[in-house]
N, C-alpha and C. Protein backbone atom coordinates (compact mmCIF):
# COMPACT_ATOMS: atom_id res chain seq x y z
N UNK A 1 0.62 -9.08 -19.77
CA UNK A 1 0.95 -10.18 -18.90
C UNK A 1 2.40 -10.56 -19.16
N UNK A 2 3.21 -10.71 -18.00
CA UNK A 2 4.30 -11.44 -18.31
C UNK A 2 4.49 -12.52 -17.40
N UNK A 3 5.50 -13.60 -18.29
CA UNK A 3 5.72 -14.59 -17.65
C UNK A 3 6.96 -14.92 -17.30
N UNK A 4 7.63 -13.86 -17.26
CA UNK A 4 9.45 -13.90 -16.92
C UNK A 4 10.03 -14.76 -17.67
N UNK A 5 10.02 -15.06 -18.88
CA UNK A 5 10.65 -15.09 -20.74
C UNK A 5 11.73 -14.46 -20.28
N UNK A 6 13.02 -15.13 -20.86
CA UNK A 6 13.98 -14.48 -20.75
C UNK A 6 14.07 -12.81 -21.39
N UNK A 7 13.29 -12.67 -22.33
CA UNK A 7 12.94 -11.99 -23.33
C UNK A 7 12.15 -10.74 -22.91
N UNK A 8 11.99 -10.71 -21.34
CA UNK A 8 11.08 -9.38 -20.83
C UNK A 8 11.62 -9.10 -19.66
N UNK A 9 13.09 -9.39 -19.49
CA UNK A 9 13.72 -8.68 -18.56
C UNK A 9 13.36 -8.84 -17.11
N UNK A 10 13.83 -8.60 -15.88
CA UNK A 10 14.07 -8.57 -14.55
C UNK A 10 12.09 -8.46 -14.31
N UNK A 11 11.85 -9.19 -13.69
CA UNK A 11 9.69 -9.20 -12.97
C UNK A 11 10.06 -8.16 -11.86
N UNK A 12 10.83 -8.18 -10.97
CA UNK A 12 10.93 -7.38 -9.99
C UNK A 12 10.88 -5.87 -10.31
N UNK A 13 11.72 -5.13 -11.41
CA UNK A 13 11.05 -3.88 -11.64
C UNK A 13 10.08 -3.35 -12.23
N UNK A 14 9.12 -4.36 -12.79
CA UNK A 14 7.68 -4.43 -13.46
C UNK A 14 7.28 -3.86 -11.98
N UNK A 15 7.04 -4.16 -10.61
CA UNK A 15 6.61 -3.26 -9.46
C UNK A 15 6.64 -2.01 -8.89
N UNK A 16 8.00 -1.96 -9.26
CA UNK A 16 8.44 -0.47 -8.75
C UNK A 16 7.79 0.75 -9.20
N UNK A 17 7.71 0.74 -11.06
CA UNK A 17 7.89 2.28 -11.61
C UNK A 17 6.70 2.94 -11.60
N UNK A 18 6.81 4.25 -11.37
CA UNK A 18 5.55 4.98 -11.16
C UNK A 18 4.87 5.08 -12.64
N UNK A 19 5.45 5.04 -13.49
CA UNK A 19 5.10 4.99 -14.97
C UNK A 19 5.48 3.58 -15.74
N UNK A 20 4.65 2.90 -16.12
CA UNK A 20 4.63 1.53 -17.05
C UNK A 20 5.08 1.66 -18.22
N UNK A 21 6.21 1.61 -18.92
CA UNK A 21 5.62 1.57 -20.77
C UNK A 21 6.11 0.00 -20.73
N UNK A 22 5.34 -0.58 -21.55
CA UNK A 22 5.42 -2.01 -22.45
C UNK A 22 5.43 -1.53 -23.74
N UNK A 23 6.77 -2.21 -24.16
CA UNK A 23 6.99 -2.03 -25.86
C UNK A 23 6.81 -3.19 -26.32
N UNK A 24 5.68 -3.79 -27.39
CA UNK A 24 5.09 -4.86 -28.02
C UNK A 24 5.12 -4.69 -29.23
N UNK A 25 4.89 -5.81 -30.17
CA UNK A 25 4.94 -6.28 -31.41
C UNK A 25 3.11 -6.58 -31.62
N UNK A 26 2.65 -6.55 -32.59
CA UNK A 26 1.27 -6.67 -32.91
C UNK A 26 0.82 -8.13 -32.59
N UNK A 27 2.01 -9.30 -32.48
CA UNK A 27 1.52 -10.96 -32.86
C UNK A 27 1.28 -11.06 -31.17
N UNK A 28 1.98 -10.38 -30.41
CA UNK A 28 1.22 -10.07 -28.44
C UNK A 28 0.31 -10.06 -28.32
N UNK A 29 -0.58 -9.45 -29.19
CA UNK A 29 -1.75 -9.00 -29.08
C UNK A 29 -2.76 -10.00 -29.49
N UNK A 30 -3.77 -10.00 -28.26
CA UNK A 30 -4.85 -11.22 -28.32
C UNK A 30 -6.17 -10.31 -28.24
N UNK A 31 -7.79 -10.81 -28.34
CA UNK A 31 -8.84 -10.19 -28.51
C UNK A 31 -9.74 -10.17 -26.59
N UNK A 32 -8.91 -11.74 -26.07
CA UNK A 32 -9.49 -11.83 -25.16
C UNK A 32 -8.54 -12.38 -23.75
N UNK A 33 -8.96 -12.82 -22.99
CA UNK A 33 -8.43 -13.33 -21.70
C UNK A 33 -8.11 -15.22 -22.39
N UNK A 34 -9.10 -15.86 -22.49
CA UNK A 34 -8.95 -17.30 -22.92
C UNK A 34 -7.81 -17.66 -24.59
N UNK A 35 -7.71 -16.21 -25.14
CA UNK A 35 -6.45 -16.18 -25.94
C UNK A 35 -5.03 -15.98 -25.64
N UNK A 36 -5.52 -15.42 -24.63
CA UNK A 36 -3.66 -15.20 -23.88
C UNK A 36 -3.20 -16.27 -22.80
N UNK A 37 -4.30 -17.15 -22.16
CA UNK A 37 -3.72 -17.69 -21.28
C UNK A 37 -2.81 -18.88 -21.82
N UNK A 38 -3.50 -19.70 -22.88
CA UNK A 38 -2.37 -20.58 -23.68
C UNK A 38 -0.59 -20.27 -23.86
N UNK A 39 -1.03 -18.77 -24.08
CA UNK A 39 0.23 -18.47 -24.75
C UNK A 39 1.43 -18.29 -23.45
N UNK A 40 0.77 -18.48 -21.88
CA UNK A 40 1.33 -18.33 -20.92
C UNK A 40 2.21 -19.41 -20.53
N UNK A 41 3.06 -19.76 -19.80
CA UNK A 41 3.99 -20.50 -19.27
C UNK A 41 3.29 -20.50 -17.91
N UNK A 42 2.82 -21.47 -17.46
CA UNK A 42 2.39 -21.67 -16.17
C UNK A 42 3.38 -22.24 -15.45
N UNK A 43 4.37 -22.56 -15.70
CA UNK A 43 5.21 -22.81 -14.46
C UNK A 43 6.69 -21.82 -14.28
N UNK A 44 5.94 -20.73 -14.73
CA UNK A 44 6.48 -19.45 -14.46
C UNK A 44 5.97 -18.15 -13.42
N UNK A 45 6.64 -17.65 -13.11
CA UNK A 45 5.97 -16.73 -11.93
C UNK A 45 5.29 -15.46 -12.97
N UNK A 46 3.75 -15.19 -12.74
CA UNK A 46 3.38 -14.24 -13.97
C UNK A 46 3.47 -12.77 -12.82
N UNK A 47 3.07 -11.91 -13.80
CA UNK A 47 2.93 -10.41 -13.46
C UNK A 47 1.89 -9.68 -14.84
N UNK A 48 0.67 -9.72 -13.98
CA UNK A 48 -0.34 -9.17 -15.08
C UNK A 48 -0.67 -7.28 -14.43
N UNK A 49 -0.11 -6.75 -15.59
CA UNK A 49 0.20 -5.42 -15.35
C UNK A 49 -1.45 -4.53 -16.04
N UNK A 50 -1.88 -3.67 -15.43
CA UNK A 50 -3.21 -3.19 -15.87
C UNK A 50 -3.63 -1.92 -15.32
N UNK A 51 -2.40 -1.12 -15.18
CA UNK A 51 -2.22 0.33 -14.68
C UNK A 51 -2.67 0.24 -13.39
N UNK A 52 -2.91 1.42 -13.01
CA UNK A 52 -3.20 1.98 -11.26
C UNK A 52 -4.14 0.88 -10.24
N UNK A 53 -4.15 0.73 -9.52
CA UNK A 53 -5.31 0.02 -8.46
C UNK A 53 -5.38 0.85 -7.70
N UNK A 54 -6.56 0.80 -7.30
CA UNK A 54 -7.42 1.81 -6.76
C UNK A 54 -8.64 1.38 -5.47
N UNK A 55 -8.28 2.15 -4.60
CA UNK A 55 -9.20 1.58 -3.27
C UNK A 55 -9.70 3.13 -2.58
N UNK A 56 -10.34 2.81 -1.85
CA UNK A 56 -11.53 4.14 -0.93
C UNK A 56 -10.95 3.98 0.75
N UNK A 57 -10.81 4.59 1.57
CA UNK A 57 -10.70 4.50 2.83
C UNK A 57 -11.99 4.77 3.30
N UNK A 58 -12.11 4.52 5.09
CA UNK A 58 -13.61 4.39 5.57
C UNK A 58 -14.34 5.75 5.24
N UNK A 59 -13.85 6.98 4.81
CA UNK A 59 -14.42 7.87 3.94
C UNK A 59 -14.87 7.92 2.87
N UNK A 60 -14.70 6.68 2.12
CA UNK A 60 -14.53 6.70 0.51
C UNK A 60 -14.07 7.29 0.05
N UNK A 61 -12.65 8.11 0.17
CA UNK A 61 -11.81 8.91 -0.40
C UNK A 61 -10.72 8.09 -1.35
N UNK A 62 -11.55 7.94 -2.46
CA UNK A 62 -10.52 7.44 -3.58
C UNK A 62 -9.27 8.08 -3.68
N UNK A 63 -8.17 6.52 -3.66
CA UNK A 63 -6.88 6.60 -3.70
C UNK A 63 -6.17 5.79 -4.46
N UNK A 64 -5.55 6.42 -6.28
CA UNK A 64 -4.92 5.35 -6.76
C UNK A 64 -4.01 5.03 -6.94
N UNK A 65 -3.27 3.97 -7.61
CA UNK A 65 -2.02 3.43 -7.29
C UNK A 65 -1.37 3.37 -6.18
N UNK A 66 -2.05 2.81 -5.14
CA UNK A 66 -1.25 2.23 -4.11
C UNK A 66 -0.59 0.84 -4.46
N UNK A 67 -0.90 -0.01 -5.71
CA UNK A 67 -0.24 -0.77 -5.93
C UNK A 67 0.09 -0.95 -7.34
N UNK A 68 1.30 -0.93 -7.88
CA UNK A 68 1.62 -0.85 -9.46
C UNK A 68 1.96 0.51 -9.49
N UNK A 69 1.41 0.18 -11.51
CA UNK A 69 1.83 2.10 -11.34
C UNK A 69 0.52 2.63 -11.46
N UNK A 70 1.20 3.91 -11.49
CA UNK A 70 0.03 4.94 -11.64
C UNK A 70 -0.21 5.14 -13.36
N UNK A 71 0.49 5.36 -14.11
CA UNK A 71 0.64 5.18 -15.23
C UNK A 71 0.99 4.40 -16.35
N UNK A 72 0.01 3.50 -17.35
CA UNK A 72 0.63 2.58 -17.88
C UNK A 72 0.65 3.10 -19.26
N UNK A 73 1.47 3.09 -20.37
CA UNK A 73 1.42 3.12 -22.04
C UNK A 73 1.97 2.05 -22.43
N UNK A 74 1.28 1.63 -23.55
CA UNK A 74 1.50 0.31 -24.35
C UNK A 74 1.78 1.13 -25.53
N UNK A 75 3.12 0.59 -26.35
CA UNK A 75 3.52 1.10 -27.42
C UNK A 75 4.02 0.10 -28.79
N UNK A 76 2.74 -0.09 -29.17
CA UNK A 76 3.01 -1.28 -30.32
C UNK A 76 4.13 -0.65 -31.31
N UNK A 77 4.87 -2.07 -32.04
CA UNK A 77 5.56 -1.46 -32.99
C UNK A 77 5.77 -2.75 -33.96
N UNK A 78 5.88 -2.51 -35.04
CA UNK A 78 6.28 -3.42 -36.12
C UNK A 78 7.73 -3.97 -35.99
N UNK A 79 7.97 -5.41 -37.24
CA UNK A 79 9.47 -5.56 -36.58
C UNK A 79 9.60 -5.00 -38.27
């Protein structure tokens, strides 16, 4: 999730890339949904990123990433 923190760069190309990486620190990291929302800035514009979305046409011919990316990696790292 981001909340456009000066600290996570431009929200607008969080849309674009066909490939996601998020580079994180371990203290990011929460167990659940009701742990992260505190840590949010609500009077910030968010962008909750969660790889590919995925929909069926009147065939049900699954099709993904029509919105986001297609690929996301999360790459924890120590400081």
């Amino acid at each position: 999730m981001l909340d456009a923190s000066p600290d996570q760069g431009h929200r607008a190309i969080t849309l674009i890339p066909d490939h996601h990486i998020c580079i994180i620190t371990p203290d990011h990291i929460v167990e659940s949904l009701p742990q992260a929302l505190p840590r949010l800035n609500p009077t910030r514009p968010q962008t909750w990123i969660s790889g590919p979305s995925a929909t069926s046409d009147i065939e049900l011919t699954r099709i993904e990433g029509v919105h986001g990316p297609r690929a996301l990696d999360v790459i924890i790292v120590s400081r």
